[in-house]
C-alpha atoms as a PDB file:
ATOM      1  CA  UNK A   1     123.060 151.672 121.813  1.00  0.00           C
ATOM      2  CA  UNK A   2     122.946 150.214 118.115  1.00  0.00           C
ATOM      3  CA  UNK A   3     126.534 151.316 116.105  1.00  0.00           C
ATOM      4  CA  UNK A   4     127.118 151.167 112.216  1.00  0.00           C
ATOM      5  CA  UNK A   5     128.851 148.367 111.160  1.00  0.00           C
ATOM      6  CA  UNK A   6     132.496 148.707 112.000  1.00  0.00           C
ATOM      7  CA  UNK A   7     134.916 147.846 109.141  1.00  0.00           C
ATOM      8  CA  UNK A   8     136.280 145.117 111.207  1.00  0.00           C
ATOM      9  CA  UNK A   9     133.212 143.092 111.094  1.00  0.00           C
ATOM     10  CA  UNK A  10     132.402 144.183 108.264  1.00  0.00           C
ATOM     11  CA  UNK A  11     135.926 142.834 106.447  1.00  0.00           C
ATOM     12  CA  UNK A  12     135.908 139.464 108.559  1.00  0.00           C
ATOM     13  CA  UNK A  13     132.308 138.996 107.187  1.00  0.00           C
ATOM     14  CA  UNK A  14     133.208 139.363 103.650  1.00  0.00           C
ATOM     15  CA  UNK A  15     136.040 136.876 104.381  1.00  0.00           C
ATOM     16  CA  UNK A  16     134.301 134.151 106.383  1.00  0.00           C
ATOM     17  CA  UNK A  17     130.624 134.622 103.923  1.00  0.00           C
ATOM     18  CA  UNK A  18     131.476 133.163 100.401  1.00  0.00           C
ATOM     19  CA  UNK A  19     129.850 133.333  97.421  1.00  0.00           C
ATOM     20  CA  UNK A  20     129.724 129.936  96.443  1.00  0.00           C
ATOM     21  CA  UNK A  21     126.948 128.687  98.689  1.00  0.00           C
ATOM     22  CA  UNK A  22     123.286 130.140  98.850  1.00  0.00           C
ATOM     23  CA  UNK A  23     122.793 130.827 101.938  1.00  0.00           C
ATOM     24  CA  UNK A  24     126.199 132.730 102.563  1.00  0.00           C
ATOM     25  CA  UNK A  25     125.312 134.681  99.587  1.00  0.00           C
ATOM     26  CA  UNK A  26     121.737 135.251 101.096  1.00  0.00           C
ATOM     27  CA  UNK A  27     124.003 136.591 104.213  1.00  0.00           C
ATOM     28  CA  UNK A  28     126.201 138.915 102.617  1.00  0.00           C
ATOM     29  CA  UNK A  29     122.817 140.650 101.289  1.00  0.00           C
ATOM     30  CA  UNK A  30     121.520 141.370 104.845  1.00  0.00           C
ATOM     31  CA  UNK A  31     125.038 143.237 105.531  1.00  0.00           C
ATOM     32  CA  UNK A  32     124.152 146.404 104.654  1.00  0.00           C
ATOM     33  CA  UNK A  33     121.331 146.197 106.641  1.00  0.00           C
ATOM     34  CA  UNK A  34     123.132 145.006 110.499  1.00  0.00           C
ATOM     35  CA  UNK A  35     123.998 147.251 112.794  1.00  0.00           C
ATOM     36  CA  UNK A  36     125.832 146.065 115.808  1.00  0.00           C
ATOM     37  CA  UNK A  37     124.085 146.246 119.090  1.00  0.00           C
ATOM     38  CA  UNK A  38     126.637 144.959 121.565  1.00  0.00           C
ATOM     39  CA  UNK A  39     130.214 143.743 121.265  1.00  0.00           C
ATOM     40  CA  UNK A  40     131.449 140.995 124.040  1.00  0.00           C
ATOM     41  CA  UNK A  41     133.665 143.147 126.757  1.00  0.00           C
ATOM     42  CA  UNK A  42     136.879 141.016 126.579  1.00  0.00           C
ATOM     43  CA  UNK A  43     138.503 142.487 123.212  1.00  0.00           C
ATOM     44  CA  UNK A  44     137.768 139.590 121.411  1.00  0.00           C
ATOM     45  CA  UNK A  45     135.581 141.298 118.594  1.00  0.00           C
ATOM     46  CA  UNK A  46     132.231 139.029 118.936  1.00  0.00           C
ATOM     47  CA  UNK A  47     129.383 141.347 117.904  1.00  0.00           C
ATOM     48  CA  UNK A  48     126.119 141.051 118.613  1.00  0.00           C
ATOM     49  CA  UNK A  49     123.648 142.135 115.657  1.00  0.00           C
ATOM     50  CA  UNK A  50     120.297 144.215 115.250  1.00  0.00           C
ATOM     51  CA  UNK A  51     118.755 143.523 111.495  1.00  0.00           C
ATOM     52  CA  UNK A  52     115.760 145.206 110.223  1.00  0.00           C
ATOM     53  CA  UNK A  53     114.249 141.930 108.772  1.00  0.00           C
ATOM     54  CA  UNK A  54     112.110 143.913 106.636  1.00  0.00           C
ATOM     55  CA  UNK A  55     114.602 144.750 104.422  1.00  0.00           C
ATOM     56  CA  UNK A  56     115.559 141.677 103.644  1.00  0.00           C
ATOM     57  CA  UNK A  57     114.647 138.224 102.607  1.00  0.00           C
ATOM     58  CA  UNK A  58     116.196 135.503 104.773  1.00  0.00           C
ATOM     59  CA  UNK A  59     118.572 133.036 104.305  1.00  0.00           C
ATOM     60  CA  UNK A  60     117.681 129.098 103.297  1.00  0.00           C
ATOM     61  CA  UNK A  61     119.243 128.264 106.839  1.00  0.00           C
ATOM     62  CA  UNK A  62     116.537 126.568 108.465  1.00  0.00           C
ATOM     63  CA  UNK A  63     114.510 127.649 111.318  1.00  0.00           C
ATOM     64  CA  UNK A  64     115.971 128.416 114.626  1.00  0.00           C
ATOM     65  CA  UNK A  65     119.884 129.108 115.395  1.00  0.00           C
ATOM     66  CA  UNK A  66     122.497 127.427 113.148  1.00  0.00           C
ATOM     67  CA  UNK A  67     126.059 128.604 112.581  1.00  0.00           C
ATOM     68  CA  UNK A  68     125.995 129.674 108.870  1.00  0.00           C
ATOM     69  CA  UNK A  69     129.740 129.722 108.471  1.00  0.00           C
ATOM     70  CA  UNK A  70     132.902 129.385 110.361  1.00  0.00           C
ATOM     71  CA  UNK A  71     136.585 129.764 109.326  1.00  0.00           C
ATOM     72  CA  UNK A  72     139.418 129.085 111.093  1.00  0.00           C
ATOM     73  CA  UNK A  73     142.080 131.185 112.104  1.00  0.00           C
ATOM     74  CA  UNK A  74     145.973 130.155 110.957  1.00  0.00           C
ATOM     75  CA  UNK A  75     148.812 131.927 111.854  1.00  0.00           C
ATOM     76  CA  UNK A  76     151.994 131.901 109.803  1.00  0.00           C
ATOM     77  CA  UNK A  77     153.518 129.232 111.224  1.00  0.00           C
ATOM     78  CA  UNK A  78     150.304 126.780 110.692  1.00  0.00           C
ATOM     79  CA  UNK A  79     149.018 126.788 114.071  1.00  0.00           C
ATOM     80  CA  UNK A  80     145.050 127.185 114.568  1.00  0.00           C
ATOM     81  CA  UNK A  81     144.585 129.310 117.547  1.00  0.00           C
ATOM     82  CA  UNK A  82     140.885 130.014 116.576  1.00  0.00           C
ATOM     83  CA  UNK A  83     137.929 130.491 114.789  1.00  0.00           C
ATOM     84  CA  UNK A  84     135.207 132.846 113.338  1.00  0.00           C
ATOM     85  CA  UNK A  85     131.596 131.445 113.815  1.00  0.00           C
ATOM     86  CA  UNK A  86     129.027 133.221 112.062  1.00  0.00           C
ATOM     87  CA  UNK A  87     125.636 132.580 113.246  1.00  0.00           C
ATOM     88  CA  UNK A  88     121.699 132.829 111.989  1.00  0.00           C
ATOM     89  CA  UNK A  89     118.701 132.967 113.736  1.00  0.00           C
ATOM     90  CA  UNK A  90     115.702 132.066 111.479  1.00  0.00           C
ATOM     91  CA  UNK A  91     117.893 132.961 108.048  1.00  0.00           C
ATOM     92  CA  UNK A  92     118.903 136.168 109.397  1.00  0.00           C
ATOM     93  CA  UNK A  93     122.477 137.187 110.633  1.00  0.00           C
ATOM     94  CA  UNK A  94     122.491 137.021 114.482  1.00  0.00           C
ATOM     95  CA  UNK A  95     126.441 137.387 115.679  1.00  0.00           C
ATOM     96  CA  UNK A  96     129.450 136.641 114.645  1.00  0.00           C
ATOM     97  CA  UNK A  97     131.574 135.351 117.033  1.00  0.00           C
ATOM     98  CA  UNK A  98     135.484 135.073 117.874  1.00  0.00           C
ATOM     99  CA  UNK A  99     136.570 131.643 119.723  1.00  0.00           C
ATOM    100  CA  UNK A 100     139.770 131.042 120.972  1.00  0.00           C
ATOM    101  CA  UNK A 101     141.779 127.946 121.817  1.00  0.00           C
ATOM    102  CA  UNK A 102     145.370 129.416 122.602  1.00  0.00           C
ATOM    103  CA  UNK A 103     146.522 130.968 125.669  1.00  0.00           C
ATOM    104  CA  UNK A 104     149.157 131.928 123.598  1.00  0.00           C
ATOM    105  CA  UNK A 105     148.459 133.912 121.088  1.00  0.00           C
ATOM    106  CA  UNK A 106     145.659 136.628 121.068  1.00  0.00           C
ATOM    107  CA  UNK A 107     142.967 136.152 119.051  1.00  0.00           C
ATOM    108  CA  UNK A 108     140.601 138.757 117.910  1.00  0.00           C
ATOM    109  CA  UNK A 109     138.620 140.353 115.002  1.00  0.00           C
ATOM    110  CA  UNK A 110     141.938 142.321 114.080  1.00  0.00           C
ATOM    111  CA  UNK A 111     144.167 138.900 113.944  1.00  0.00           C
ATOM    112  CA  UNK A 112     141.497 137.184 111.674  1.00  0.00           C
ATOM    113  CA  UNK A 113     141.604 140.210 109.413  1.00  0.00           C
ATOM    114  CA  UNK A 114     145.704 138.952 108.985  1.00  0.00           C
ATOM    115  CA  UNK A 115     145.382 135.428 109.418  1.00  0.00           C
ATOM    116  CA  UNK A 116     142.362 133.969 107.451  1.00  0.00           C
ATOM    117  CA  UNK A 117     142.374 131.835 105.149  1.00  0.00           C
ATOM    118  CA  UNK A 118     140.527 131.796 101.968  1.00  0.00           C
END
């Protein structure tokens, strides 16, 4: 089952795709045109994208799979329990994915909402 995008990808997307560089920019057009088709089952957030490629022109990423952006994840007290890895298949958004390196603190799609840095 395909679902809209949910704000929460949706608002770590616009954090982690800038508009500075040409193919993030190239990204944040296909946005309105992802859907999610299946989120990872451990709470982390990763989603898993269906684009109609139609619709869009794709991004000068390069052929095959290449992670488009990433963005670590900083809490308050400077610590980097994570990252955000946004990936492209063939210049078009694939997944975006939530890593985590702590066993202490939980990292997710809601705690890089709070905790990334521009």
């Amino acid at each position: 089952m395909t679902e809209t995008l949910p704000a929460d990808v949706a608002l770590v997307l616009e954090a982690v795709l800038g508009e500075d560089d040409p193919v993030h920019l190239a990204l944040r057009w296909q946005v309105p045109h992802i859907r999610v088709r299946e989120r990872c089952t451990c709470g982390c957030g990763t989603a898993y994208f269906d684009l109609d490629a139609q619709a869009v022109e794709p991004a000068p990423s390069g052929p095959g799979t290449v992670v488009a952006a990433e963005a670590q994840i900083f809490t308050e007290d400077g610590e980097c329990p994570g990252e955000i890895l946004v990936f492209a298949q063939g210049g078009y958004l694939s997944w975006l994915e939530v890593c985590s390196w702590s066993d202490d603190i939980e990292v997710s799609l809601a705690t890089a909402q709070r905790l990334l840095r521009p």
